[in-house]
N, C-alpha and C. Protein backbone atom coordinates (compact mmCIF):
# COMPACT_ATOMS: atom_id res chain seq x y z
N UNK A 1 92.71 80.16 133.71
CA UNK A 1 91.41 79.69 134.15
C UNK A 1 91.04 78.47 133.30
N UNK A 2 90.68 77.28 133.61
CA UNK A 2 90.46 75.82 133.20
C UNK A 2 89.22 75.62 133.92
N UNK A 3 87.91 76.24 133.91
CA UNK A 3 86.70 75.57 134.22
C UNK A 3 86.24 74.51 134.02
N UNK A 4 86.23 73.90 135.22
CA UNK A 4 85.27 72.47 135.03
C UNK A 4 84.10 71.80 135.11
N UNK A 5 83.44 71.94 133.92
CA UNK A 5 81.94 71.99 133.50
C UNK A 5 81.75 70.38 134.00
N UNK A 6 80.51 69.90 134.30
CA UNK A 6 80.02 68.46 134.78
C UNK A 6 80.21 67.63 133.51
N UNK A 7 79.55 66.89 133.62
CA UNK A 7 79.33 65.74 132.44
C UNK A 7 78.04 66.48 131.60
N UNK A 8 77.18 67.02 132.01
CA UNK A 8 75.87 68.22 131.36
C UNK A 8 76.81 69.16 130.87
N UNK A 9 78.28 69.12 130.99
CA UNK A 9 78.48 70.80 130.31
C UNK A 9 78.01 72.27 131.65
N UNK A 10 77.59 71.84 132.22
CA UNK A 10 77.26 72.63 133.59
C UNK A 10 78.03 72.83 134.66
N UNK A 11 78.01 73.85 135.07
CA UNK A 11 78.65 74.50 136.73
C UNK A 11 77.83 75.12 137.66
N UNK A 12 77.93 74.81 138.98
CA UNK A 12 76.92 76.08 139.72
C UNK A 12 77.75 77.21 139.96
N UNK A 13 76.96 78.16 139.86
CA UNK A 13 77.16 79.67 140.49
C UNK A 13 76.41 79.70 141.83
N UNK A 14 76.86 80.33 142.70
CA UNK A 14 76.15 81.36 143.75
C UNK A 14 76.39 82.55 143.86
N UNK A 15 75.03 82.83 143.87
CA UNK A 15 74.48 84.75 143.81
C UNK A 15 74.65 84.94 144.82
N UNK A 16 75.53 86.01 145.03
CA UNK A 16 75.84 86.52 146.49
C UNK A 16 75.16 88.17 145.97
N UNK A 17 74.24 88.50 146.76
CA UNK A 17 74.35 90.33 147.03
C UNK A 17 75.55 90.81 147.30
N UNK A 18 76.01 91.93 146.91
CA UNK A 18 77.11 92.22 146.34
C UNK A 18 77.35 93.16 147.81
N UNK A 19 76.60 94.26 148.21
CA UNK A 19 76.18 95.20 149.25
C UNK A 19 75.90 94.76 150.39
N UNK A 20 75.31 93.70 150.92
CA UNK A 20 75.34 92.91 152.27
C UNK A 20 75.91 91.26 152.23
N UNK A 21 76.54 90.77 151.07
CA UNK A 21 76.69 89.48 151.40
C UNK A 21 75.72 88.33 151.56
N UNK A 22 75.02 88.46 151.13
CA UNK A 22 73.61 87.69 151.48
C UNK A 22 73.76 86.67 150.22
N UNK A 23 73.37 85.57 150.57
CA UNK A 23 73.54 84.51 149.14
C UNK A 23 71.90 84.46 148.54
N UNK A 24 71.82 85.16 147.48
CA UNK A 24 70.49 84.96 147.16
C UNK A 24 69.76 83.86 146.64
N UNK A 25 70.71 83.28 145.19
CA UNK A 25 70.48 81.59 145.04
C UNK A 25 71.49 81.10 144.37
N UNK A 26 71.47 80.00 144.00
CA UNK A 26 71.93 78.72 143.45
C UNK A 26 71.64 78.30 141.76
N UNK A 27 72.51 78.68 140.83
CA UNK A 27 71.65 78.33 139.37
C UNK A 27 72.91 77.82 139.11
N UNK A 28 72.84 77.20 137.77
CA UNK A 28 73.92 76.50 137.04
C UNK A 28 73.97 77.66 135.44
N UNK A 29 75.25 77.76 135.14
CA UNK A 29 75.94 78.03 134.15
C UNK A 29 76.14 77.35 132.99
N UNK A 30 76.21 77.45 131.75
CA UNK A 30 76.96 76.50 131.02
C UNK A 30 77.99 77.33 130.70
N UNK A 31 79.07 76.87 128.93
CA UNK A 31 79.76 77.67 128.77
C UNK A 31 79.13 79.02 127.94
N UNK A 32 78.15 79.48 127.36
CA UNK A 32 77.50 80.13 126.45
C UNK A 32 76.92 81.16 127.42
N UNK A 33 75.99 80.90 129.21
CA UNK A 33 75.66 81.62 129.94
C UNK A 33 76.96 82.37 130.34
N UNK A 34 77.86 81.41 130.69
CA UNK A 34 79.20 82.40 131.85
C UNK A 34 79.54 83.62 130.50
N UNK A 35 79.58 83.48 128.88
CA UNK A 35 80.09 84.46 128.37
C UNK A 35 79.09 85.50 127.90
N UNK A 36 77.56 85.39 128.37
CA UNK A 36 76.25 85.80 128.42
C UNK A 36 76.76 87.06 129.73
N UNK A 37 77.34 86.36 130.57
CA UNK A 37 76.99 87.09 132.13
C UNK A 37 78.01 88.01 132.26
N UNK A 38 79.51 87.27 131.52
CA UNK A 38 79.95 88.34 131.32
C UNK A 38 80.04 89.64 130.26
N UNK A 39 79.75 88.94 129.16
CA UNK A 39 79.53 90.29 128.31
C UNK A 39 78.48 91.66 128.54
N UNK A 40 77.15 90.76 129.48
CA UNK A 40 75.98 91.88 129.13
C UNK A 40 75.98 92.22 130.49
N UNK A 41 76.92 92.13 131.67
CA UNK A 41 76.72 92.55 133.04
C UNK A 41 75.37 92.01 133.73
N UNK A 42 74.90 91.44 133.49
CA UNK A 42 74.00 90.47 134.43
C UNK A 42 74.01 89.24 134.02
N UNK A 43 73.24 88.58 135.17
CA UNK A 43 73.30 87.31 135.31
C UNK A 43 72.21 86.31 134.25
N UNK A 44 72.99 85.06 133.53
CA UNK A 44 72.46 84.66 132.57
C UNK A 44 72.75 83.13 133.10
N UNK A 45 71.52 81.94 133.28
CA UNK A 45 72.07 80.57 133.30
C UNK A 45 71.43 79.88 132.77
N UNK A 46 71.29 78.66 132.86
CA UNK A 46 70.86 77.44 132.05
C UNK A 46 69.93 76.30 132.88
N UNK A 47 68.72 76.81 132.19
CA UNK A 47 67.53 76.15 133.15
C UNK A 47 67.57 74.35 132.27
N UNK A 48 67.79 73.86 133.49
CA UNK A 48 67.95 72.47 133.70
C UNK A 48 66.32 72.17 133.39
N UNK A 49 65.61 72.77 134.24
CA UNK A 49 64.22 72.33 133.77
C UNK A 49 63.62 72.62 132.20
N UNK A 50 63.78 73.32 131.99
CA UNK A 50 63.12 73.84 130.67
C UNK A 50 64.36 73.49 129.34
N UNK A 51 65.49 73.31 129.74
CA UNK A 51 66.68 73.31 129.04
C UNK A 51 66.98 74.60 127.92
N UNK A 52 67.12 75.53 128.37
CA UNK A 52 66.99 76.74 127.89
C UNK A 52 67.82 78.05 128.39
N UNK A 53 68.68 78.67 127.89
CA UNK A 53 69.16 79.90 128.84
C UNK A 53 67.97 80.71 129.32
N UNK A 54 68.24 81.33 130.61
CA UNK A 54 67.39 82.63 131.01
C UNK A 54 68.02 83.58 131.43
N UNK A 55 67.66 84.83 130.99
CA UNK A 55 68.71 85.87 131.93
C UNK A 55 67.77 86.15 133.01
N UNK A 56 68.01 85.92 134.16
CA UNK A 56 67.34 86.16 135.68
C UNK A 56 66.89 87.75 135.43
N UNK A 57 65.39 87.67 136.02
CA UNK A 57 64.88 89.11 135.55
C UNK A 57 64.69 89.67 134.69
N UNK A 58 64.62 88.87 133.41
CA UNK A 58 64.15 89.41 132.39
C UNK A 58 62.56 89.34 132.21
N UNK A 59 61.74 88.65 132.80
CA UNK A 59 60.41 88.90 133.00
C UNK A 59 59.92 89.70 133.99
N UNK A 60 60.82 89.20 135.07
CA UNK A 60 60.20 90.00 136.14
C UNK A 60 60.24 91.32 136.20
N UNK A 61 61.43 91.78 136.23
CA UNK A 61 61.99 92.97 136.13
C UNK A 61 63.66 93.03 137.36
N UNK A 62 63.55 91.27 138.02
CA UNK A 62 64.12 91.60 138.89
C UNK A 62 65.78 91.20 138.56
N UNK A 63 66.50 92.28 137.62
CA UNK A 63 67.59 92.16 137.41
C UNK A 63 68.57 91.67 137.91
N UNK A 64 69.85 91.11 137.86
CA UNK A 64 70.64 91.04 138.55
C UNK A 64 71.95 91.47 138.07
N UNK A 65 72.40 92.59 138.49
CA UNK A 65 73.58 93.68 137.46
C UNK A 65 75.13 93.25 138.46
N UNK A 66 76.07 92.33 137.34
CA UNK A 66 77.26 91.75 138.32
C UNK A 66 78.09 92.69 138.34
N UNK A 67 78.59 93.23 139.64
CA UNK A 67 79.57 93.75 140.17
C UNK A 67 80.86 92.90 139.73
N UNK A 68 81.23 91.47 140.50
CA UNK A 68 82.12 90.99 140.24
C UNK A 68 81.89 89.04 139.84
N UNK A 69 82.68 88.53 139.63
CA UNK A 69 82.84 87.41 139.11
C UNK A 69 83.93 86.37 139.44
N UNK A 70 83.77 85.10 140.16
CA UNK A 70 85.39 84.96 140.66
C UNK A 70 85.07 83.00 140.49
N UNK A 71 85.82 82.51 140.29
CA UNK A 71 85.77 80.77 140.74
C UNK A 71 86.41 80.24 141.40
N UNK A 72 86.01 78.88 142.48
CA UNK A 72 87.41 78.69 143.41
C UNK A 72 88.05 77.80 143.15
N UNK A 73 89.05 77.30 144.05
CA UNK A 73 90.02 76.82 143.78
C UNK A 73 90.60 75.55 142.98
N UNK A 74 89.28 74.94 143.34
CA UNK A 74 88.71 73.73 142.25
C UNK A 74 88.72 73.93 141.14
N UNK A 75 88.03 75.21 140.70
CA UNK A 75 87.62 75.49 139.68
C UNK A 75 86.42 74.91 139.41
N UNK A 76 85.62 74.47 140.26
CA UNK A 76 84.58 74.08 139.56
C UNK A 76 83.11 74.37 140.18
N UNK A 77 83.43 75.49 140.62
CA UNK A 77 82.45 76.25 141.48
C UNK A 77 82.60 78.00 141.12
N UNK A 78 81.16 79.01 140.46
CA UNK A 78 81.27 80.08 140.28
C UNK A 78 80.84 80.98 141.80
N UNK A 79 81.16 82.28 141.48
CA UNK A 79 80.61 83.02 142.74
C UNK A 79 80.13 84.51 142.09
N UNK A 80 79.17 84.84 141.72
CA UNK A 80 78.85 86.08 141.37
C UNK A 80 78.25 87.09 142.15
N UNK A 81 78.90 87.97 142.58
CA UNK A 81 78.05 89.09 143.25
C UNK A 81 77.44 90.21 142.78
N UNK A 82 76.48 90.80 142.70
CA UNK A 82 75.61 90.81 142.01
C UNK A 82 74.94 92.62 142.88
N UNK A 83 74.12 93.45 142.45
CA UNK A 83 73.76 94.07 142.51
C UNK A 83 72.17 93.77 142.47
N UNK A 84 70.83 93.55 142.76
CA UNK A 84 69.59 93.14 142.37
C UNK A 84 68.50 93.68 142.24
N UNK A 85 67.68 93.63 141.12
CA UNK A 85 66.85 95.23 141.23
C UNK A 85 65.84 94.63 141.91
N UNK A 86 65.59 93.54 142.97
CA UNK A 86 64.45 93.09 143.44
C UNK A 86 64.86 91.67 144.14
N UNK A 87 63.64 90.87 144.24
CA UNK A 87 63.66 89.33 144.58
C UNK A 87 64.67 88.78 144.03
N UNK A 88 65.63 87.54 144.50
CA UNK A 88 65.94 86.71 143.96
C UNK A 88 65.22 85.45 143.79
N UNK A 89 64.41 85.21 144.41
CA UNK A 89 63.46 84.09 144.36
C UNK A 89 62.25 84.04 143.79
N UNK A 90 61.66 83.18 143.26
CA UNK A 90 60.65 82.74 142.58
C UNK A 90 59.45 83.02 143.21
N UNK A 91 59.63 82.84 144.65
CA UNK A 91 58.63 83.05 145.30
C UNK A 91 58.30 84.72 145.62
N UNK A 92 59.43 85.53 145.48
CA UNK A 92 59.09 86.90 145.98
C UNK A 92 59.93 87.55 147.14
N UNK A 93 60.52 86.29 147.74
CA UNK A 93 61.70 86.16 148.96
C UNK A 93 62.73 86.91 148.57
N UNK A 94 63.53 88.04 148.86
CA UNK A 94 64.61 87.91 148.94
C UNK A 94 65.78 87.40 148.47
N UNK A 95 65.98 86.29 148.93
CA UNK A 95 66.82 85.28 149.07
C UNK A 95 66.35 83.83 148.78
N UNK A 96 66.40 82.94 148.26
CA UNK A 96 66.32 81.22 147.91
C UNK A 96 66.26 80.91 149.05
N UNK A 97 67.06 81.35 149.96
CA UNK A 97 67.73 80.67 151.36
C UNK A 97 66.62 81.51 152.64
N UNK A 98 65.54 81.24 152.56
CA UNK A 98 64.87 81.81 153.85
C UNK A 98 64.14 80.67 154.45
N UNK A 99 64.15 79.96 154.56
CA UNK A 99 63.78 78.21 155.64
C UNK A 99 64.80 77.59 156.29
N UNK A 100 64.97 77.90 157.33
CA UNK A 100 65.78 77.70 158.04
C UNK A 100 65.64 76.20 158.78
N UNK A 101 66.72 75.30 158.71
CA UNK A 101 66.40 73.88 159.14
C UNK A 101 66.74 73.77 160.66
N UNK A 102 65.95 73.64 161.58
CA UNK A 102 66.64 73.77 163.09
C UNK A 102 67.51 72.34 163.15
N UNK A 103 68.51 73.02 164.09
CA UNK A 103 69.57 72.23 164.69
C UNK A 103 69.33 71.20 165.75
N UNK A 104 69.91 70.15 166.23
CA UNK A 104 69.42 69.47 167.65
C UNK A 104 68.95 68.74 167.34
């Protein structure tokens, strides 16, 4: 495995629900989160805004406990699936991904 972090030292992950497949969101990694996420079984990344690690759900309560862990072929793309004790979104949603852009 040869991960390839950006010019920030950064990678994205996508949170997939582990139990229906559902992509919940989109965060970036560095190298310090990916060995965060894997050591403590949930999900840990690196807020671009605040410049700071967070482990997702540690305020809220809305955990995210990883089943599995995989990168593709590039290598420069994560995929975590994830177990979730709640929201993945900020807003309370589900999912990041609920606005749907029509086609046509």
């Amino acid at each position: 495995m040869n991960l390839k972090f950006n010019e920030q030292g950064l990678i994205p992950c996508v949170v997939q629900e582990h139990a229906t497949g559902d992509v919940l969101m989109v965060a970036w990694m560095n190298e310090e989160s990916l060995e965060l996420t894997r050591s403590t079984g949930t999900t840990w990344f690196w807020s671009r805004s605040r410049q700071e690690l967070w482990n997702k759900g540690a305020t809220s309560g809305n955990i995210q406990h990883v089943r599995e862990l995989y990168y593709d072929c590039d290598e420069d793309c994560l995929l975590c699936r994830v177990d979730p004790a709640g929201p993945a979104c900020h807003t309370g949603a589900h999912s990041c991904f609920y606005r749907q852009i029509p086609l046509g």
